[in-house]
PDB file of N, CA and C in Angstrom:
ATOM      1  N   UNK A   1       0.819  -1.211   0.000  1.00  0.00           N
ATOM      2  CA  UNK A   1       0.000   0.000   0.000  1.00  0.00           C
ATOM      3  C   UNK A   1       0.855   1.263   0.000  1.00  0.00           C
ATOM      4  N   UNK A   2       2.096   1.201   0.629  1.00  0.00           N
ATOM      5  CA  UNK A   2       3.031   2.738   0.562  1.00  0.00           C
ATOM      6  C   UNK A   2       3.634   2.661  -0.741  1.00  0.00           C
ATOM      7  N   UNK A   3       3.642   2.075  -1.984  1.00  0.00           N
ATOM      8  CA  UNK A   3       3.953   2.377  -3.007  1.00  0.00           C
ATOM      9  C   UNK A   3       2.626   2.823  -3.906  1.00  0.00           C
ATOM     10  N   UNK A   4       1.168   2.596  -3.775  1.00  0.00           N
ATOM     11  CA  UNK A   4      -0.123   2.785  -3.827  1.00  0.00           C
ATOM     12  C   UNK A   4      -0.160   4.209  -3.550  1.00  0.00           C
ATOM     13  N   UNK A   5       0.456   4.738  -2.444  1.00  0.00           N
ATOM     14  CA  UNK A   5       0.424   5.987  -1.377  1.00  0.00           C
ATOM     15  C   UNK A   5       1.262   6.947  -2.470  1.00  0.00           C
ATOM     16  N   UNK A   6       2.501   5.787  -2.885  1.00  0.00           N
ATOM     17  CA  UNK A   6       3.465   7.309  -3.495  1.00  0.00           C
ATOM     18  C   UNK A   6       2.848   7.524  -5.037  1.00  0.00           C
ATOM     19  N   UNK A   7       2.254   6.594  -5.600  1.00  0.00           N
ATOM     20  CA  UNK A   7       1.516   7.177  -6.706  1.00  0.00           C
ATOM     21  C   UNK A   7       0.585   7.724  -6.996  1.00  0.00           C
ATOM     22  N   UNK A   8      -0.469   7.754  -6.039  1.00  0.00           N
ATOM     23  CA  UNK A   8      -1.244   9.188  -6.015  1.00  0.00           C
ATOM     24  C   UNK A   8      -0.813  10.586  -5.509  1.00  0.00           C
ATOM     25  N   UNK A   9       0.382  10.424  -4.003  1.00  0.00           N
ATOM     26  CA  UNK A   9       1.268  11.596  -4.109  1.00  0.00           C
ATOM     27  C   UNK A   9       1.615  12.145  -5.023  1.00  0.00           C
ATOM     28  N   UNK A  10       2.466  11.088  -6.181  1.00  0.00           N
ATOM     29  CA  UNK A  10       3.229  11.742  -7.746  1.00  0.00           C
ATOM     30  C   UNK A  10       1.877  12.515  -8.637  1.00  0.00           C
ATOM     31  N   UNK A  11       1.291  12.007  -8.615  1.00  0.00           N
ATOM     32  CA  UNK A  11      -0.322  12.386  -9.531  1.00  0.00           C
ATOM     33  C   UNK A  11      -0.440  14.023  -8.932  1.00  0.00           C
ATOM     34  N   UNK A  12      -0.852  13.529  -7.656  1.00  0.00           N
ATOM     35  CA  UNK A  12      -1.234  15.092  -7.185  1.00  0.00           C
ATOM     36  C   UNK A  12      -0.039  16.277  -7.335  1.00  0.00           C
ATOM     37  N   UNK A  13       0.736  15.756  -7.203  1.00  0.00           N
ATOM     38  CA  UNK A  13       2.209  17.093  -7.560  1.00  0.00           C
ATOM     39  C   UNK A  13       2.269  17.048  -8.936  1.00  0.00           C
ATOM     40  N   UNK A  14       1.940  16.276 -10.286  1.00  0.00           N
ATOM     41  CA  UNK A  14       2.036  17.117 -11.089  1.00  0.00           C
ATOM     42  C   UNK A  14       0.680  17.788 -11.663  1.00  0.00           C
ATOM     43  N   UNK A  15      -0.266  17.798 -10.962  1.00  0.00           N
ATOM     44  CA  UNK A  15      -1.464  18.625 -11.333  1.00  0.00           C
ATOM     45  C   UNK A  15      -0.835  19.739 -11.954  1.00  0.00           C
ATOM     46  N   UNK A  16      -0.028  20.805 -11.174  1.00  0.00           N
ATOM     47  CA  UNK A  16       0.080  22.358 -11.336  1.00  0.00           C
ATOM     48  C   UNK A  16       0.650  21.888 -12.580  1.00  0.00           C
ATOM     49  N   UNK A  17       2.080  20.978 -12.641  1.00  0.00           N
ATOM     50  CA  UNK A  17       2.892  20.970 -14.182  1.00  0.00           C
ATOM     51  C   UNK A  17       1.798  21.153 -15.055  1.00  0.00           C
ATOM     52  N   UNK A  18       0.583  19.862 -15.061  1.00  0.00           N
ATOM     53  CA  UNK A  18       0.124  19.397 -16.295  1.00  0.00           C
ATOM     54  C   UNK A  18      -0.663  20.930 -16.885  1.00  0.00           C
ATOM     55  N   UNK A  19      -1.517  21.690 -15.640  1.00  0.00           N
ATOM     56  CA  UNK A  19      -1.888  22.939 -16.141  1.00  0.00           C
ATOM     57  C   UNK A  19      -1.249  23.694 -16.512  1.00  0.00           C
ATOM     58  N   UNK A  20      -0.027  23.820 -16.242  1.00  0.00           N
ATOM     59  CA  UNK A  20       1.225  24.833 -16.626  1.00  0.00           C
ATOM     60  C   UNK A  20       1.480  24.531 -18.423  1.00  0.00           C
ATOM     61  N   UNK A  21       1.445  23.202 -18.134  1.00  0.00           N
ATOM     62  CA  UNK A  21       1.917  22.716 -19.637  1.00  0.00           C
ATOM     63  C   UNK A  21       0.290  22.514 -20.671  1.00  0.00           C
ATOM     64  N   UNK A  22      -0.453  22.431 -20.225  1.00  0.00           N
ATOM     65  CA  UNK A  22      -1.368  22.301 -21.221  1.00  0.00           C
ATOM     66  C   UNK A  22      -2.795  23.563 -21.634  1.00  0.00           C
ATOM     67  N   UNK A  23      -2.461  24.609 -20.898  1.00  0.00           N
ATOM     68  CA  UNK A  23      -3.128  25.473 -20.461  1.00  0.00           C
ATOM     69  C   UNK A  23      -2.458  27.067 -20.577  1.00  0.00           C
ATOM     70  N   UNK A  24      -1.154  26.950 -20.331  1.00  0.00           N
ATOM     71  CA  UNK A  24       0.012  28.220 -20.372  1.00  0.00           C
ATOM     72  C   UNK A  24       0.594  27.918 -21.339  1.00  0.00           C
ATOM     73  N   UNK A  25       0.920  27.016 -21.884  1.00  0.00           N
ATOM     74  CA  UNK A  25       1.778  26.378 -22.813  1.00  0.00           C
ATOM     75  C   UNK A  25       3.377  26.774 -21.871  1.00  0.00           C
ATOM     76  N   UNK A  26       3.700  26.299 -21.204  1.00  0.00           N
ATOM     77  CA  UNK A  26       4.689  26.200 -20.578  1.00  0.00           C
ATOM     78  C   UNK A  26       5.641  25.141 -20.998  1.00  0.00           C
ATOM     79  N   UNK A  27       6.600  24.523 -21.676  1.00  0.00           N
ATOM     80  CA  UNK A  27       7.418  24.039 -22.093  1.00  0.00           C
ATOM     81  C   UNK A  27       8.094  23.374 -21.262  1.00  0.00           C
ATOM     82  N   UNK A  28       8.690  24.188 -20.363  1.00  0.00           N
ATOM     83  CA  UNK A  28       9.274  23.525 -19.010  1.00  0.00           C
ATOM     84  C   UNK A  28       8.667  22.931 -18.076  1.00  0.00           C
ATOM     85  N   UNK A  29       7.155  22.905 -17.944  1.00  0.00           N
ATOM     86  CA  UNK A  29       6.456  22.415 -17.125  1.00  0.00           C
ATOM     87  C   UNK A  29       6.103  20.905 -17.909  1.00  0.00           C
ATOM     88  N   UNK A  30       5.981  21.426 -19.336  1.00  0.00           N
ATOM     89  CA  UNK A  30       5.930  19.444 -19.808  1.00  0.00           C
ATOM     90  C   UNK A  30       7.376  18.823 -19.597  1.00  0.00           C
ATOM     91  N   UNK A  31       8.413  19.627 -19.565  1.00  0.00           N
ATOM     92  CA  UNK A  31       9.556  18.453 -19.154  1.00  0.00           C
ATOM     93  C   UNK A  31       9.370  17.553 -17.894  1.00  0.00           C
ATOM     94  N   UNK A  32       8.783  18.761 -16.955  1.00  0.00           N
ATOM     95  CA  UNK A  32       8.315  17.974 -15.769  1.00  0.00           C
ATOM     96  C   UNK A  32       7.395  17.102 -15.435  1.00  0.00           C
ATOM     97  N   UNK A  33       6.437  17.295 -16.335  1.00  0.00           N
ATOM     98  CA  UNK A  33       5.257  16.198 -16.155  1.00  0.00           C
ATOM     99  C   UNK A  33       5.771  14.954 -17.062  1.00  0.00           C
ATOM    100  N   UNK A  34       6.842  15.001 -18.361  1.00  0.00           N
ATOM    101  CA  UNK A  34       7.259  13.692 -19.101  1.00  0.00           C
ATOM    102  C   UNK A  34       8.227  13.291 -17.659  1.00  0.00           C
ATOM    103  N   UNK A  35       9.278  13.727 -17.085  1.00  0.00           N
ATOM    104  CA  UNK A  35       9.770  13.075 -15.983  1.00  0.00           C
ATOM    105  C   UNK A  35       8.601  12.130 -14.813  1.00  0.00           C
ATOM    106  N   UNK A  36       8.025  12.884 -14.441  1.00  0.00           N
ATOM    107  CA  UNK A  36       7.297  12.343 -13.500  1.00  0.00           C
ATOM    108  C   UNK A  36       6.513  11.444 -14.260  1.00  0.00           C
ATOM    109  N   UNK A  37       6.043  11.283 -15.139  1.00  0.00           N
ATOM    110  CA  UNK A  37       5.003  10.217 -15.876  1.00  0.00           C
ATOM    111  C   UNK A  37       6.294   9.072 -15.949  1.00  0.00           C
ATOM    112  N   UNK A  38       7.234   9.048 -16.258  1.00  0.00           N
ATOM    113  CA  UNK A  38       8.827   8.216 -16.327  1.00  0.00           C
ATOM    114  C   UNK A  38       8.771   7.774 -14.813  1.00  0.00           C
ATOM    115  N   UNK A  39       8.385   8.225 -13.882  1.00  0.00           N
ATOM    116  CA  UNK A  39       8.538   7.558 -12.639  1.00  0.00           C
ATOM    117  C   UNK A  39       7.431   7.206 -12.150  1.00  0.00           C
ATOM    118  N   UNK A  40       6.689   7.442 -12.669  1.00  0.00           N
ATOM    119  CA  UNK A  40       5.069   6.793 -12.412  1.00  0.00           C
ATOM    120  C   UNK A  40       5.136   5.454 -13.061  1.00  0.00           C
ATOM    121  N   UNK A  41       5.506   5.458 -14.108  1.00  0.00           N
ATOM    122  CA  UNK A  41       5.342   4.475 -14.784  1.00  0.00           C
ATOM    123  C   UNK A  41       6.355   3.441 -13.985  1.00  0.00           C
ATOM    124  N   UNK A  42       7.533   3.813 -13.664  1.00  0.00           N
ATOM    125  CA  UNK A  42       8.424   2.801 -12.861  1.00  0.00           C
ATOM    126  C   UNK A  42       7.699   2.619 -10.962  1.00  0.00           C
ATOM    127  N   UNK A  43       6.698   3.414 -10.703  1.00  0.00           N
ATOM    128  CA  UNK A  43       6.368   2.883  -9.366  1.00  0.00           C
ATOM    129  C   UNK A  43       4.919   2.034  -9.837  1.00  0.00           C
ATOM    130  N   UNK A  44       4.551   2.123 -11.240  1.00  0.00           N
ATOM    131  CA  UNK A  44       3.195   1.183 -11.104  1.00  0.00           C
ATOM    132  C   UNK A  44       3.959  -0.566 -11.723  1.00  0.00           C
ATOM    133  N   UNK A  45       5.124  -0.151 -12.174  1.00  0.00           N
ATOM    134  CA  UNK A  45       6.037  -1.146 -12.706  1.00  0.00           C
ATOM    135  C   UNK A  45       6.291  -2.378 -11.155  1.00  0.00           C
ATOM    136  N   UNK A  46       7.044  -1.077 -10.513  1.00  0.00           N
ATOM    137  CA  UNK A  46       6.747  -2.278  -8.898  1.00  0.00           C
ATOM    138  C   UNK A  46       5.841  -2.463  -8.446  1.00  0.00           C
ATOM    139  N   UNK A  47       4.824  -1.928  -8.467  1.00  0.00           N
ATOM    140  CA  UNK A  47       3.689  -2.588  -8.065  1.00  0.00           C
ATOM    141  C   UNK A  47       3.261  -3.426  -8.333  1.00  0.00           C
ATOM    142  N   UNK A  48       3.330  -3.578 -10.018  1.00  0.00           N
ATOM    143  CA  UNK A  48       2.580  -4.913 -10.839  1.00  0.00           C
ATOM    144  C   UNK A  48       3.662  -6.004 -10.589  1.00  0.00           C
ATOM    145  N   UNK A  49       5.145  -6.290 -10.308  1.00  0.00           N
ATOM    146  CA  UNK A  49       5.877  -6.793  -9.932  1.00  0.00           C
ATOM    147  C   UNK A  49       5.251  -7.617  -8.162  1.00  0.00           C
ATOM    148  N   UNK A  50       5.503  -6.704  -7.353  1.00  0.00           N
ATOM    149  CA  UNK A  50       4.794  -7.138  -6.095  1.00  0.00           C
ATOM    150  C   UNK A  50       3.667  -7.982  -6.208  1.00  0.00           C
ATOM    151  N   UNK A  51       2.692  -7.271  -6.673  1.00  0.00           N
ATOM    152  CA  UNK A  51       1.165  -7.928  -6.518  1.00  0.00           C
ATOM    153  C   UNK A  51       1.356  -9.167  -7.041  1.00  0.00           C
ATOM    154  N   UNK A  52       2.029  -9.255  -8.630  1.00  0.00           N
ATOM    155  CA  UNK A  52       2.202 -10.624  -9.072  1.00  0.00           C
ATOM    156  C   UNK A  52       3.232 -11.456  -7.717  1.00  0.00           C
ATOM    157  N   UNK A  53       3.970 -10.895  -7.423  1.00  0.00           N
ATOM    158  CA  UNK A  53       5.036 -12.043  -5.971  1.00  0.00           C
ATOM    159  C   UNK A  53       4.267 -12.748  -5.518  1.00  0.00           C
ATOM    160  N   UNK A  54       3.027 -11.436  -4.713  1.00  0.00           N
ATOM    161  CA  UNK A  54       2.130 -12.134  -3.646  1.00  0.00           C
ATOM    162  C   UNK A  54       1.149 -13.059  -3.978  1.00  0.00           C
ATOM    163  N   UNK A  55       0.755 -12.938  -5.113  1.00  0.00           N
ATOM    164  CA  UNK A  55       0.104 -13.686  -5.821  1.00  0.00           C
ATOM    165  C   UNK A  55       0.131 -14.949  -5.870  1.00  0.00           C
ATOM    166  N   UNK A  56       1.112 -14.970  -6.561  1.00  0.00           N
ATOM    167  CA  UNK A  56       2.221 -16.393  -6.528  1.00  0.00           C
ATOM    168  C   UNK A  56       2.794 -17.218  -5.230  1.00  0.00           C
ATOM    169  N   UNK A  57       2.899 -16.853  -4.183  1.00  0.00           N
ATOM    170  CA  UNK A  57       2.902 -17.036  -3.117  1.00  0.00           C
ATOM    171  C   UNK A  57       1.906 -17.586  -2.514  1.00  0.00           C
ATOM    172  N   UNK A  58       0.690 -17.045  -2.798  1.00  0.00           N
ATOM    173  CA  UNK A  58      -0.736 -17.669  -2.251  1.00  0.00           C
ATOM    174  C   UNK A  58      -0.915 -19.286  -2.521  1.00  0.00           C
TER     175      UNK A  58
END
């Protein structure tokens, strides 16, 4: 569940980017939201990793 926890944390911090970038046209704010989507994608990566462990375990 604390990796569950840090991916809606990541979500909610790039709200402001994604408006910055899709709304201001801010440039630098999509660098930040392609980073963070790059680490989103690697914390739902462990997740689907885990869940399958426990899974398997059962």
């Amino acid at each position: 569940m604390k990796k569950f926890a840090e991916v809606k944390a990541l979500v909610a911090a790039l709200e402001a980017d994604v408006d910055k970038f899709y709304n201001k046209s801010n440039s630098a704010a999509g660098t930040r939201v392609r980073k963070g989507m790059q680490d989103l994608k690697n914390l739902a990566q462990g997740i689907r990793l885990e869940v399958q462990e426990t899974k398997n375990k059962a």
